[in-house]
Protein backbone atom coordinates (compact mmCIF):
# COMPACT_ATOMS: atom_id res chain seq x y z
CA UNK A 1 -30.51 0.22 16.04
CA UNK A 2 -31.81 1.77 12.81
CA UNK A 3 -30.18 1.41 9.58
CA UNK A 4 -27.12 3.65 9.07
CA UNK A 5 -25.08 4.94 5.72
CA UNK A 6 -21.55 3.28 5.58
CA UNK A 7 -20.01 6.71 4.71
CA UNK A 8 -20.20 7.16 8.44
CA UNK A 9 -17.90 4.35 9.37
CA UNK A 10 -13.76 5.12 9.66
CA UNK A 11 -11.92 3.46 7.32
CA UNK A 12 -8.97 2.05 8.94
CA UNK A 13 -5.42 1.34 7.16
CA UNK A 14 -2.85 -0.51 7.98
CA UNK A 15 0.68 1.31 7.70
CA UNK A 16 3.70 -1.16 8.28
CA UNK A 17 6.20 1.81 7.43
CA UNK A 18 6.87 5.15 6.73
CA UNK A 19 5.93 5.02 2.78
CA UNK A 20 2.75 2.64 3.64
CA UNK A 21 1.84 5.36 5.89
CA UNK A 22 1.80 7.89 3.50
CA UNK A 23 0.22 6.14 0.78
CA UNK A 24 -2.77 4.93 2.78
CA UNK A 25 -2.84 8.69 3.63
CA UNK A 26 -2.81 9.85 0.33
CA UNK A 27 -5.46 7.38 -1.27
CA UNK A 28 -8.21 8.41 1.78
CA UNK A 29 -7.75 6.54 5.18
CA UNK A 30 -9.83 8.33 7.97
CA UNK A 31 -7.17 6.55 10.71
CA UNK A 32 -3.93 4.74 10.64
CA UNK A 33 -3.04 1.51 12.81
CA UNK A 34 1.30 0.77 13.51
CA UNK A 35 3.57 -0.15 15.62
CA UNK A 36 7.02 0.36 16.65
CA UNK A 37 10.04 -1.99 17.13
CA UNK A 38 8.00 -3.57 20.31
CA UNK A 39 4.94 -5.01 21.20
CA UNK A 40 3.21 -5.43 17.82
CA UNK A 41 1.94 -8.71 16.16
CA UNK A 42 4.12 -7.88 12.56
CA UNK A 43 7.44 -7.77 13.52
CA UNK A 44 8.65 -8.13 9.74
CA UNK A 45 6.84 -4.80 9.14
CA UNK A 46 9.43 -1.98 8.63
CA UNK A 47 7.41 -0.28 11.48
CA UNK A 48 9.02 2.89 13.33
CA UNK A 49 11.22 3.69 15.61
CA UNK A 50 10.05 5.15 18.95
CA UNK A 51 11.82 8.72 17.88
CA UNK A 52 9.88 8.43 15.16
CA UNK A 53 6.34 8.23 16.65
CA UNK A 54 5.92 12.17 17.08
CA UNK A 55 6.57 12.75 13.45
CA UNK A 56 4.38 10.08 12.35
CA UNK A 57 1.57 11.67 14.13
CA UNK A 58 2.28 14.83 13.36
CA UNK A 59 2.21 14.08 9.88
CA UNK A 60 -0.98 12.06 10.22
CA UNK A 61 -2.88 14.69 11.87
CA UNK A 62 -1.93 17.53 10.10
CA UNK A 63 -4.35 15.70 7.16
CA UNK A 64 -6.46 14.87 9.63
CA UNK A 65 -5.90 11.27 9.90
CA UNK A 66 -5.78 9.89 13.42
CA UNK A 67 -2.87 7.12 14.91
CA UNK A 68 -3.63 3.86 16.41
CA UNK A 69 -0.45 2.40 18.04
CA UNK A 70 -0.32 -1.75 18.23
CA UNK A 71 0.81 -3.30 22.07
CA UNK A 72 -1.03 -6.54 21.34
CA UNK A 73 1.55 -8.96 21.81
CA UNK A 74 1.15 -11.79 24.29
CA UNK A 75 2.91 -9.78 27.77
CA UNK A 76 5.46 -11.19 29.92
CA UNK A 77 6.15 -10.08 33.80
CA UNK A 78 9.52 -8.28 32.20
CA UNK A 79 6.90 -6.46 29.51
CA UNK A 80 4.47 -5.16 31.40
CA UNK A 81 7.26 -3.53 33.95
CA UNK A 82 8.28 -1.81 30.36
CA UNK A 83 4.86 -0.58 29.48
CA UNK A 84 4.18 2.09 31.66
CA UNK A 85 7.50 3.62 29.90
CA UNK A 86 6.26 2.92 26.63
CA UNK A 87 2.49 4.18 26.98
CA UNK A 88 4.14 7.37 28.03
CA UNK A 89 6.50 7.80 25.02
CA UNK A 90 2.88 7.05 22.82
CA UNK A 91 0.80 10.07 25.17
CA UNK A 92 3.86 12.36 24.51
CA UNK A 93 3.51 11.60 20.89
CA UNK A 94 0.24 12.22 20.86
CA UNK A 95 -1.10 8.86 19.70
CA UNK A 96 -4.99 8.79 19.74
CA UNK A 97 -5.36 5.44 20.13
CA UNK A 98 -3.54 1.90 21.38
CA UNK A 99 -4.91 -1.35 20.91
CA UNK A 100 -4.43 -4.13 23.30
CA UNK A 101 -5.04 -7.37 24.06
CA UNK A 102 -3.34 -8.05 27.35
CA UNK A 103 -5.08 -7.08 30.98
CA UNK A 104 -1.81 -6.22 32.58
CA UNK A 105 -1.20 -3.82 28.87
CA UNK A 106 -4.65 -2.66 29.85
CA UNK A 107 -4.14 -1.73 33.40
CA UNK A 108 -0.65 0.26 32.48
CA UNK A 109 -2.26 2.06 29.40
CA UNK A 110 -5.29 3.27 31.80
CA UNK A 111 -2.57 4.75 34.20
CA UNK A 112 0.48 5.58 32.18
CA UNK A 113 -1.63 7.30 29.46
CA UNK A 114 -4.91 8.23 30.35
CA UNK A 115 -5.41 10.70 27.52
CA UNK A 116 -4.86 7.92 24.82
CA UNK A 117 -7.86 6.06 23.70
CA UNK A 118 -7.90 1.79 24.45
CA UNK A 119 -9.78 -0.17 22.23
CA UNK A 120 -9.06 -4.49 22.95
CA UNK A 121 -7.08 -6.18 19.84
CA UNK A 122 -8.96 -8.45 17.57
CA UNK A 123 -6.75 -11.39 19.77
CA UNK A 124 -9.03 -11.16 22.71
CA UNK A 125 -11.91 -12.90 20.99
CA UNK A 126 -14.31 -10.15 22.38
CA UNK A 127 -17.61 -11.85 20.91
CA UNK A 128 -20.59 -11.10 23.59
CA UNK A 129 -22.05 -7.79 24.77
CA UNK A 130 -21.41 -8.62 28.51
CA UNK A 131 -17.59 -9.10 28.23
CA UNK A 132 -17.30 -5.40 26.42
CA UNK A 133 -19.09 -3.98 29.14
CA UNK A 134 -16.84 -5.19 30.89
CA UNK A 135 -14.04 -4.30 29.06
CA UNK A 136 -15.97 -0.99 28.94
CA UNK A 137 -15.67 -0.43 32.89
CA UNK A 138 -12.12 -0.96 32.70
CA UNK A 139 -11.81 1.62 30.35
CA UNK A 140 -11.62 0.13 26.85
CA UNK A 141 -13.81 2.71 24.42
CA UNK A 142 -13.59 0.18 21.08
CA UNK A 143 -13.85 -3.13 20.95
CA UNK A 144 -11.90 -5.20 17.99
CA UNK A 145 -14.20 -7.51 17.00
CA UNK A 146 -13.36 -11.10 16.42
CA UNK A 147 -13.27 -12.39 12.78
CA UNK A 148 -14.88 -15.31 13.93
CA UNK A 149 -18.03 -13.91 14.55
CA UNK A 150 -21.31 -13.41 12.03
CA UNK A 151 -22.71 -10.42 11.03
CA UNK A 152 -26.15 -11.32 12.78
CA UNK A 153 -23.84 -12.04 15.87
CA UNK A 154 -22.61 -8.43 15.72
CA UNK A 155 -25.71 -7.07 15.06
CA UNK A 156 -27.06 -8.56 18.34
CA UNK A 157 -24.06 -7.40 19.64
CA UNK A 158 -24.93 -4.01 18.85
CA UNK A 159 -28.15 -3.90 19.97
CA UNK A 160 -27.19 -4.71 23.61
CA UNK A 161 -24.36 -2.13 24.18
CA UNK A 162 -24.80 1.38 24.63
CA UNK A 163 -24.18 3.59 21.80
CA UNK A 164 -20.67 5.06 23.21
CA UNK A 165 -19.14 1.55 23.10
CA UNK A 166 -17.85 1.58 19.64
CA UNK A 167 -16.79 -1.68 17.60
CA UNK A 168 -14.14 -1.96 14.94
CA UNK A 169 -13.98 -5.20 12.25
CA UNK A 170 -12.06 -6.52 9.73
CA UNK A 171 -13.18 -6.10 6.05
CA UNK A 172 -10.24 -6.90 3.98
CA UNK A 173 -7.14 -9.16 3.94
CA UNK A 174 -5.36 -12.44 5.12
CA UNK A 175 -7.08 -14.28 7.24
CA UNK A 176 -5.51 -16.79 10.12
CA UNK A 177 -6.58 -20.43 10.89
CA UNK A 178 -5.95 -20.02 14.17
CA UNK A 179 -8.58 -18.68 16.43
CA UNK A 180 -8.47 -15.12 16.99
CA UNK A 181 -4.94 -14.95 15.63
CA UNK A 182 -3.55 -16.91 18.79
CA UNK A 183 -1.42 -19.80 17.00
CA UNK A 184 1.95 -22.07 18.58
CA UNK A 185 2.41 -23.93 14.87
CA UNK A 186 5.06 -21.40 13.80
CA UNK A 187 6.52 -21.08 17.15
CA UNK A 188 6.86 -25.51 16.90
CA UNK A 189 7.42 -25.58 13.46
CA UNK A 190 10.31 -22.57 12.94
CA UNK A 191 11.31 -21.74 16.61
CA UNK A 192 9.50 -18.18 15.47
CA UNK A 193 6.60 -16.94 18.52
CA UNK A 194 3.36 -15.39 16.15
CA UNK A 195 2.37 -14.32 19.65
CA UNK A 196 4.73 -11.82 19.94
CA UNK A 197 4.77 -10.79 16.31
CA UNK A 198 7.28 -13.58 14.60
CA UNK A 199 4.76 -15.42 12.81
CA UNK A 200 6.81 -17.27 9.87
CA UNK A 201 3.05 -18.11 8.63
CA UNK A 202 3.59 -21.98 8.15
CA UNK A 203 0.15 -22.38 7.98
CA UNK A 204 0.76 -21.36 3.92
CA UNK A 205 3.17 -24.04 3.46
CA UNK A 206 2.06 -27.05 1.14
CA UNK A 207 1.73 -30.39 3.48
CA UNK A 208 2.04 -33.82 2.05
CA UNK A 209 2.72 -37.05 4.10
CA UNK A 210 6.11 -38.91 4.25
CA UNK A 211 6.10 -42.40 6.15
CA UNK A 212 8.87 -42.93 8.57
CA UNK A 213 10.36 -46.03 7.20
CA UNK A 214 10.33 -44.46 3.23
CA UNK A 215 12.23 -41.32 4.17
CA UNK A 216 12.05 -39.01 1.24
CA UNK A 217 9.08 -40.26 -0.19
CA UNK A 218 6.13 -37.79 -0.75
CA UNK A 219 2.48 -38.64 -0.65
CA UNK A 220 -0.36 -36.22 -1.15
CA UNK A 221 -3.34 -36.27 0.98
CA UNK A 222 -5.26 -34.68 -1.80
CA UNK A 223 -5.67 -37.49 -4.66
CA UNK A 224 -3.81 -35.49 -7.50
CA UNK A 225 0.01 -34.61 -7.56
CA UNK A 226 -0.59 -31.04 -5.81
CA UNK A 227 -0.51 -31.72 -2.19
CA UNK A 228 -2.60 -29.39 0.37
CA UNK A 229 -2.73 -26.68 2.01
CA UNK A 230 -4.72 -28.06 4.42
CA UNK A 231 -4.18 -24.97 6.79
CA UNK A 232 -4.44 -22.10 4.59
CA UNK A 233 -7.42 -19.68 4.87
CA UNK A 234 -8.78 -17.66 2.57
CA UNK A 235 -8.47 -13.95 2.15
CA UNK A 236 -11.15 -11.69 3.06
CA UNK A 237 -12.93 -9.48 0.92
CA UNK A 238 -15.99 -7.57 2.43
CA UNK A 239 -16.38 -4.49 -0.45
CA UNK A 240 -19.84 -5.15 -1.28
CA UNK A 241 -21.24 -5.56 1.92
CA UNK A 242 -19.96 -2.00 3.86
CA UNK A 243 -23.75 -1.37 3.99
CA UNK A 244 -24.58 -4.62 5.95
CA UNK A 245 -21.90 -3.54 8.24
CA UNK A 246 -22.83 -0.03 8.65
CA UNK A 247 -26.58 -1.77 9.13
CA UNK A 248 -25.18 -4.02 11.92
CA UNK A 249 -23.75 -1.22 13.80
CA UNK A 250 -19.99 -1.48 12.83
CA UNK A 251 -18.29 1.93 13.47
CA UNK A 252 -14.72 1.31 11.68
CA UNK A 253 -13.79 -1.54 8.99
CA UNK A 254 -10.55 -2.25 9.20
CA UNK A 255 -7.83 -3.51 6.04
CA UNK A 256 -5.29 -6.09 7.37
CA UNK A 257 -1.82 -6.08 5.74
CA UNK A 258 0.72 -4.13 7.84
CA UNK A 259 3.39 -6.52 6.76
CA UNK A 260 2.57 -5.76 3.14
CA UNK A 261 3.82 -2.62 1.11
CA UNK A 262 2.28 0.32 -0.55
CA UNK A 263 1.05 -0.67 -3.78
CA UNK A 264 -0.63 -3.47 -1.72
CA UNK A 265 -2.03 -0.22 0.87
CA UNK A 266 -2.77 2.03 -2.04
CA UNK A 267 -4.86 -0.43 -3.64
CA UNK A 268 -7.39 -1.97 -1.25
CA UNK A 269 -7.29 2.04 0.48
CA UNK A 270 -8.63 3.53 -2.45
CA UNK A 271 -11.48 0.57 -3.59
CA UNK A 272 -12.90 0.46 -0.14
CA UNK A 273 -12.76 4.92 0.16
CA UNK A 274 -14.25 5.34 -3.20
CA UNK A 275 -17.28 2.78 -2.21
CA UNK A 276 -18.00 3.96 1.84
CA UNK A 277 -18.05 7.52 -0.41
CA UNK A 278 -21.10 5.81 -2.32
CA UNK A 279 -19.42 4.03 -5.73
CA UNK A 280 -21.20 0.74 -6.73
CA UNK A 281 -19.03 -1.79 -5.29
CA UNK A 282 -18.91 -3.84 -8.81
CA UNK A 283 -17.15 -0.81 -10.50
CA UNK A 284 -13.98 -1.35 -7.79
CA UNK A 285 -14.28 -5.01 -7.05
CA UNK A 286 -11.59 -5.36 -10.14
CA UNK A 287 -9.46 -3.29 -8.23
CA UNK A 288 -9.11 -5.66 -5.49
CA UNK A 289 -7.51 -8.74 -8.00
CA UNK A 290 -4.82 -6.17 -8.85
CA UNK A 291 -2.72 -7.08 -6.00
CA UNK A 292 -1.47 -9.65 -4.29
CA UNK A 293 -3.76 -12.33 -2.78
CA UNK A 294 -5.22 -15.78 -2.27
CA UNK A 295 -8.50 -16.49 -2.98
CA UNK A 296 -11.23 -14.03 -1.46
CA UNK A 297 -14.79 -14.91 0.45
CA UNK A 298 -16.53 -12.88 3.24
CA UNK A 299 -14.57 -14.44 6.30
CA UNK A 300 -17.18 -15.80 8.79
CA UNK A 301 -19.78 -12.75 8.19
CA UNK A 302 -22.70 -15.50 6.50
CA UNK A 303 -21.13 -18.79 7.76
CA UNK A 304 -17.96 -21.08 6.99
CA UNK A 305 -15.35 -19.21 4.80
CA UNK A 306 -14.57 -22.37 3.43
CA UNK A 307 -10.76 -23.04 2.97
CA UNK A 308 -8.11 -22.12 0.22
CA UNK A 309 -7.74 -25.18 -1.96
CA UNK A 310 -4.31 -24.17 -3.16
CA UNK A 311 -5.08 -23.75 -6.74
CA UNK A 312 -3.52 -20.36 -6.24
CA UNK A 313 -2.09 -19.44 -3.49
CA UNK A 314 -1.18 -15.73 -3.92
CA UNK A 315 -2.02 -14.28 -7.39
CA UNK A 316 -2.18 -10.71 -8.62
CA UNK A 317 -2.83 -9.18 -11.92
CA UNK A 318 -0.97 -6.12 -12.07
CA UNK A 319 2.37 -5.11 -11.03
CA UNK A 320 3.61 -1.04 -9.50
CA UNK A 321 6.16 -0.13 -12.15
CA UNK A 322 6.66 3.62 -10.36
CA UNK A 323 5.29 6.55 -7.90
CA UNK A 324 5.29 9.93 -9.07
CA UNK A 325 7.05 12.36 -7.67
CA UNK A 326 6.92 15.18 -9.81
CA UNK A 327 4.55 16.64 -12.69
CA UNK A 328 4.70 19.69 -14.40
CA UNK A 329 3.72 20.88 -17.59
CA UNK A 330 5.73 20.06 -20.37
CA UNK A 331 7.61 23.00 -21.08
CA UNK A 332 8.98 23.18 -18.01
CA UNK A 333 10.88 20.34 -18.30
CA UNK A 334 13.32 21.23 -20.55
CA UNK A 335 13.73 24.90 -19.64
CA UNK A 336 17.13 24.50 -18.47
CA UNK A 337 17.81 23.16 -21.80
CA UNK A 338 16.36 25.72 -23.63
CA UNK A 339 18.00 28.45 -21.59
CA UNK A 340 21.99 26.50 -22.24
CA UNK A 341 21.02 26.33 -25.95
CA UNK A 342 20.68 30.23 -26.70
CA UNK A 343 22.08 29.38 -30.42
CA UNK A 344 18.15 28.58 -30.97
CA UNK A 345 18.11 31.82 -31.35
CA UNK A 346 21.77 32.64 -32.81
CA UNK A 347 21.74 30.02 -35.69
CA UNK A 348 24.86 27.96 -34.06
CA UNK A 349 24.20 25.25 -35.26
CA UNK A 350 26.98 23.19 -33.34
CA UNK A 351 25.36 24.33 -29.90
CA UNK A 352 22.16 23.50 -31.36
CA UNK A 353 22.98 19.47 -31.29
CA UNK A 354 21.97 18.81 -27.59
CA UNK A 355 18.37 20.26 -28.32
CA UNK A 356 18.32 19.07 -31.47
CA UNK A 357 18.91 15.60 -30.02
CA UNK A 358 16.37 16.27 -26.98
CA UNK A 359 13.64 17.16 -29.34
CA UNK A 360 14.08 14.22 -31.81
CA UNK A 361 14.24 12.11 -28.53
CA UNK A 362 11.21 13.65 -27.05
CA UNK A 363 8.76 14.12 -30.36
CA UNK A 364 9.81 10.00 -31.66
CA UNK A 365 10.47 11.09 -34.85
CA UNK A 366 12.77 10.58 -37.79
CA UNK A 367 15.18 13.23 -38.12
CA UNK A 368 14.03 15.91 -40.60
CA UNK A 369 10.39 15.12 -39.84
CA UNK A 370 8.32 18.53 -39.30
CA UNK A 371 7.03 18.77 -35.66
CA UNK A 372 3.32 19.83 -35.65
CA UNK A 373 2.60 23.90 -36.08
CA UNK A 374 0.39 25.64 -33.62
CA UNK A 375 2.78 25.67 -30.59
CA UNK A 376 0.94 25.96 -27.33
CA UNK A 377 2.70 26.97 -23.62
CA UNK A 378 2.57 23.26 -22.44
CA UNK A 379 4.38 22.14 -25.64
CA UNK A 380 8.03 21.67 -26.22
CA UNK A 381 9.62 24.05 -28.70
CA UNK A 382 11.93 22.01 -31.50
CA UNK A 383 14.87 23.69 -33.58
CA UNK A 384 12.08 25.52 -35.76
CA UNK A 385 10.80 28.42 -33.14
CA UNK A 386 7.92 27.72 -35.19
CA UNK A 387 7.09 24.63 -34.54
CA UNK A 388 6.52 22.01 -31.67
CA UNK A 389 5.84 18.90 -30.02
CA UNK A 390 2.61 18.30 -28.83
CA UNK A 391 2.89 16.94 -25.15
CA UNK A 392 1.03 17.96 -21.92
CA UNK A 393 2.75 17.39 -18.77
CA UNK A 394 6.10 15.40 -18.51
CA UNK A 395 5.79 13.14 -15.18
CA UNK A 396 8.62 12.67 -13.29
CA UNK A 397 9.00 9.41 -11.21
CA UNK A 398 10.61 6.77 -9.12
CA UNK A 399 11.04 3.42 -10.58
CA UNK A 400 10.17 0.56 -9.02
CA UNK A 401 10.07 -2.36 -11.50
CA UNK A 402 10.63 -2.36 -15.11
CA UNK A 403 8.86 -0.67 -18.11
CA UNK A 404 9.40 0.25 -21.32
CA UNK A 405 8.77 3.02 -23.86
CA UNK A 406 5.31 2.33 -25.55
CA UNK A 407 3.79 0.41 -22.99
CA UNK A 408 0.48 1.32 -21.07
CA UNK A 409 0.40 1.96 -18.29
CA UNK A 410 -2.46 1.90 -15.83
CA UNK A 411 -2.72 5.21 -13.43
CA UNK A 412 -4.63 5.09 -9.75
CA UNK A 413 -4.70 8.17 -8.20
CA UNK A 414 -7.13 8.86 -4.80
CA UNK A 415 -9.27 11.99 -6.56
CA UNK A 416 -10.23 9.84 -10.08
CA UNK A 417 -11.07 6.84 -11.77
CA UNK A 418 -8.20 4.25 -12.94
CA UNK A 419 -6.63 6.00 -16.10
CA UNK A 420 -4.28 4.65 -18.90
CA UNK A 421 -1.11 6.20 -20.24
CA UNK A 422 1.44 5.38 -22.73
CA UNK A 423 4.55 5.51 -22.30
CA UNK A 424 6.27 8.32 -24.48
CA UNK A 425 9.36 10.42 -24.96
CA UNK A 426 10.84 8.64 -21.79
CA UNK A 427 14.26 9.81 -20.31
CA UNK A 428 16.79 8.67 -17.30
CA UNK A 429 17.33 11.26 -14.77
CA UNK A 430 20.97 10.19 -14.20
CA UNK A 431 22.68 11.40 -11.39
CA UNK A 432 25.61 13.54 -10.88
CA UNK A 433 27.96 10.76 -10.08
CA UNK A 434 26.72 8.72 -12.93
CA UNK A 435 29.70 7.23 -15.50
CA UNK A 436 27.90 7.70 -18.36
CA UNK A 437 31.16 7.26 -20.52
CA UNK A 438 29.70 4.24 -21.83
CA UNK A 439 25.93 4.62 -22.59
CA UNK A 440 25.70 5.73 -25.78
CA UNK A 441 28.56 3.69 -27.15
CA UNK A 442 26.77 0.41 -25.44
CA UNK A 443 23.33 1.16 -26.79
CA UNK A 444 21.91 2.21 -23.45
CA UNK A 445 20.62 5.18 -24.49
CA UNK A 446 21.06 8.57 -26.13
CA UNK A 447 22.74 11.56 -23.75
CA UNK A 448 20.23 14.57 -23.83
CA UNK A 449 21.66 17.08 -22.03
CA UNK A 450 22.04 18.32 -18.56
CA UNK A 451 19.15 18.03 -15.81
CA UNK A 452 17.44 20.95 -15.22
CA UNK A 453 15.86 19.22 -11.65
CA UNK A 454 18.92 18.02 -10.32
CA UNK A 455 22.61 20.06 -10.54
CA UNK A 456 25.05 18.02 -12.54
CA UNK A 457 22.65 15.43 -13.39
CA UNK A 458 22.14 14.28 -17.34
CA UNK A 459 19.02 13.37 -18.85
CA UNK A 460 19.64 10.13 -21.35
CA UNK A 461 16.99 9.18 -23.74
CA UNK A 462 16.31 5.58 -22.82
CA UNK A 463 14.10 2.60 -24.37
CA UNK A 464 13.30 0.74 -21.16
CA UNK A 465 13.07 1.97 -17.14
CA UNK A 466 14.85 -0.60 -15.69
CA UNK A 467 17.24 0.91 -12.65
CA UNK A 468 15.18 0.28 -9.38
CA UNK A 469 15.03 3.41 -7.19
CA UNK A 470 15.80 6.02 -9.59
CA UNK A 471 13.77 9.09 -11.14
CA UNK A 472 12.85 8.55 -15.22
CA UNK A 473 10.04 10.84 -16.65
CA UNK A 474 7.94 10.71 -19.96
CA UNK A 475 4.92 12.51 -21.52
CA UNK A 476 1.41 11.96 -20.19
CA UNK A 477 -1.45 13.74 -21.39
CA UNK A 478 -2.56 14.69 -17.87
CA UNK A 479 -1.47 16.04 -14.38
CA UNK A 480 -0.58 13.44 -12.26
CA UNK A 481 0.28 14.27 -8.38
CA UNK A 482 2.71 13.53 -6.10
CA UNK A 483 2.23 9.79 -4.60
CA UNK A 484 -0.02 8.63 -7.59
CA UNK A 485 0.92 5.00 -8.65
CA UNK A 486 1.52 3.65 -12.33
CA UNK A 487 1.09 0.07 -13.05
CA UNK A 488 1.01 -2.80 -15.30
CA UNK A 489 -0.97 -5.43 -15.86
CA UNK A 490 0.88 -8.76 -16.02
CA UNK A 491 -1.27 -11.25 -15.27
CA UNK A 492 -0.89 -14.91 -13.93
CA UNK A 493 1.82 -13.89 -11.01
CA UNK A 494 2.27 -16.14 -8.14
CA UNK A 495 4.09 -14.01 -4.98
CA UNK A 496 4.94 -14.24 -1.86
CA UNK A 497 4.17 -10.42 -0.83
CA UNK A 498 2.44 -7.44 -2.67
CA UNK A 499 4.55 -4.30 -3.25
C-alpha cells in the first residue's frame, strides 16, 4: 500500500460527558466515541443518558463531527435480549457508529440497526487479516486494532485486506496490563467487574509483600523503601509517529481517556489536530506533559513498552484555572455602568463614586493617578471624559481552580498557538442572591457596581479567583472564544485524574 499523508486519518476523541464532548469538539476531533449508562467499559465516566443520545448527535453533527456509541462490555444471556432495544434507541438517534466486542452484540446490531456502522472493540484482540475478513462478512466495516500488536504487524495487516476494511488504533493514553483490556484482578481484588466497565484499576496500586506470620509488616520487592508497581503500564504517547501510522495503513488514531475530563480532552485533542494538520511534532510534544499522566513510550508499536517503575505515577505540569465563556471588547463591559452613572456627565460627584471606584479597580492605580490620554473604542473611559484605561477585551469566565490577580496565565485555544496572559483588573461576577454585606468590611474585595451581564448581580473587585463554578473576568490583550482554556503551570503534581 503506498505511503499516505496522516492528515487523512480521523482523529478520534474520547468524550466521557457532555462538557468532554464539547471540548474535544471545539479543539478539532473529526469523530467522537461514548457511551450511555449501559454497556460501556467506563462506567465512572459521567456518560449520557439514553434521552440524551439524539442531542448529543445532533450537536456533533451539526459541526460535522460523527458519534461512535460504546456496547463493548462482556454480554450476558439477559444483555443481549436488551440489545436489540438498545441498538434501536442508537439508529433513532442517529449514531454513525457502535463498537463491539461481543458476537451475540454483533448479531443484534446487524439486525436491530442496520443503518449504523459496526466496527469490533479493541477487546477482541483482532490481530490477523483472516479473522477481519471474517469479521468483515459478518458485517463489521472497522476493525479496533489491538494495542498489542507492532506497527510492522499492522502494516502486514494492511496489505492483506481490501481497501474498504478500515482499521482504527490507539495513539494516546493509559495503557492496561491485561491483554486486550480483558482483566479479573479488580473484579478479585475490589468485588468491581472491568469487564463490564467497573474497573477500580488495581493494577496502579503500589504492591509490597507481608508474610503471614508478621502481620503488618511491609517488605518491598524492589530493594529501596518505594515498593512496586509491578503491574502498572505505561502511558502511550504516539505524536511523532502519525506518519508511520498513516504509512502502515491506519485510517483513525484514537485518544483513550473517556473517564478523564476536559482539560485532560482539550489537551491531547488539540497536540495530536495541530500535528495530523502538518505541525512538527517537537513544537506540541510539551503539550502532552501538561496534563495528567504516567510515564509515556510508544505502547507495543517497536517492541516491549517496558513497564512504569513508579517513580511517578501520574504527574502533570500545569493545572485548568478557568473556561471562557464570554469575551468582548473592553468597553462593553462596563456599559451598564457607564449608562447608571450619567453624573459623568452632570458633575455629581456623589453618583460618580461607583465609577470612580470601578475605574481605579480596573486601571490598578493609585487614586489621583492620570489614566493614559488617547482614548480608543475598546478602552474604558475613567472620571476624566478625557482620558482612559488602556485594555482590549475583558474575558469573562468560569472558574475552576484558583488564581490570582498578576499571575500568568497560559491560554490554549484550537485556532492558535499556546498564548500567555496576565492577570489584570480582575472582578467577581456575584450573583443576585449573593450576601455581600460582608465583603468589603472582611477584606474580600471592593463592591464595583451592578452587573451589566447578569440582572441584580454585583461586580466586586477581587485579589484572588477562588469560588469554584462561578463567572470572574479580567483584561486580556486579545479575543479569546467561547470554550478556550486558561491554565497554570504548577509543576511537580502527583493526581489521581486530569481535569
Amino acid at each position: 500500500m503506498p505511503a499516505s499523508s496522516c492528515k487523512t486519518m480521523e482523529l478520534l476523541a474520547p468524550a466521557g460527558g457532555w462538557e468532554q464532548l464539547e471540548y474535544a469538539i471545539h479543539f478539532g476531533a473529526d469523530a467522537v466515541y461514548l457511551a450511555s449508562q449501559r454497556y460501556g467499559m467506563r462506567r465512572r465516566a459521567d456518560n449520557f443518558s439514553e434521552e440524551d443520545l439524539p442531542r448529543v448527535v445532533e450537536y456533533a453533527h451539526a459541526h460535522g463531527v460523527d458519534v461512535h456509541v460504546t456496547v463493548n462490555t462482556m454480554m450476558t444471556d439477559a444483555d443481549i435480549d436488551d440489545l436489540p432495544r438498545y441498538f434501536g434507541v442508537l439508529e433513532a438517534a442517529g449514531v454513525d457508529a457502535v463498537i463491539v466486542g461481543d458476537m451475540g452484540a454483533l448479531a443484534a446490531a446487524r439486525e436491530a440497526a442496520p443503518s449504523v456502522a459496526v466496527h469490533l472493540s479493541t477487546q477482541a484482540s483482532c490481530m490477523n487479516a483472516e479473522a477481519a475478513k471474517l469479521y468483515a462478512s459478518l458485517g463489521v466495516s472497522r476493525i479496533v486494532l489491538a494495542r498489542e500488536m507492532s506497527l510492522a504487524a499492522i502494516a502486514e495487516m494492511r496489505r492483506r485486506l481490501p481497501d474498504e476494511i478500515e482499521l482504527e488504533a490507539f495513539v494516546h493514553g493509559a495503557m492496561c496490563m491485561a491483554y486486550s483490556g480483558r482483566c479479573l484482578i479488580s473484579d478479585h481484588l475490589a468485588g468491581r467487574g472491568a469487564n463490564v466497565g467497573h474497573c477500580a484499576q488495581p493494577c496502579r496500586w503500589k504492591y509490597a509483600l507481608v508474610e503471614e506470620t508478621r502481620p503488618g509488616q511491609y517488605f518491598s520487592v524492589e530493594q529501596d523503601d518505594r515498593g512496586t508497581f509491578i503491574m502498572s503500564s505505561n502511558d502511550m504517547n504516539m505524536l511523532s509517529h502519525l506518519q508511520e501510522l498513516a504509512d502502515a495503513g491506519v485510517n483513525s488514531v484514537k485518544i483513550e481517556g473517556r473517564a478523564k475530563g476536559a482539560y485532560y480532552v482539550a489537551s491531547t485533542v488539540t497536540a495530536y489536530r495541530h500535528v495530523l494538520d502538518g505541525a512538527p511534532a517537537d513544537a506540541w510534544q510539551a503539550e502532552l506533559e501538561t496534563t495528567s499522566h504516567r510515564p509515556y513510550s510508544t505502547g507495543f508499536y517497536f517492541g516491549d513498552p517496558g513497564q512504569n517503575q513508579g517513580t511517578v505515577e501520574y504527574a502533570r505540569s500545569h493545572q485548568m484555572v478557568a473556561r471562557v465563556v464570554g469575551c468582548a471588547a473592553e468597553d462593553g463591559a462596563l456599559a451598564a455602568g457607564r449608562a447608571q452613572n450619567t453624573a459623568l456627565t452632570s458633575g455629581d460627584k456623589d453618583a460618580m463614586l461607583p465609577l470612580q471606584a470601578a475605574g481605579d479597580s480596573l486601571g490598578q492605580r493609585e487614586p489621583g493617578t492620570p489614566y493614559p490620554a488617547a482614548c480608543c473604542a475598546s478602552r474604558i473611559p475613567s472620571n476624566n471624559e478625557n482620558e482612559c484605561i488602556a485594555a482590549s477585551f475583558r474575558v469573562d469566565v468560569l472558574c475552576r481552580n484558583r488564581f490570582f490577580e498578576g499571575e500568568e496565565l497560559e491560554v490554549i485555544s484550537p485556532d492558535a498557538d499556546v498564548r500567555t496572559v496576565r492577570v489584570e483588573n480582575l472582578l467577581w461576577h456575584a450573583a443576585p442572591e449573593t450576601d455581600l454585606a460582608d465583603i468589603e468590611r472582611d477584606g474580600i474585595g471592593r463592591i464595583v457596581g451592578s452587573d451589566p451581564t447578569c440582572e441584580g448581580g454585583m461586580l466586586v473587585a477581587v485579589g484572588v479567583a477562588n469560588r469554584t463554578m462561578e463567572r470572574y473576568s479580567f483584561t486580556v490583550p486579545f479575543e479569546l472564544h467561547e470554550r478556550d482554556i486558561l491554565r497554570i503551570r504548577r509543576e511537580g503534581q502527583d493526581v489521581g485524574r486530569s481535569l
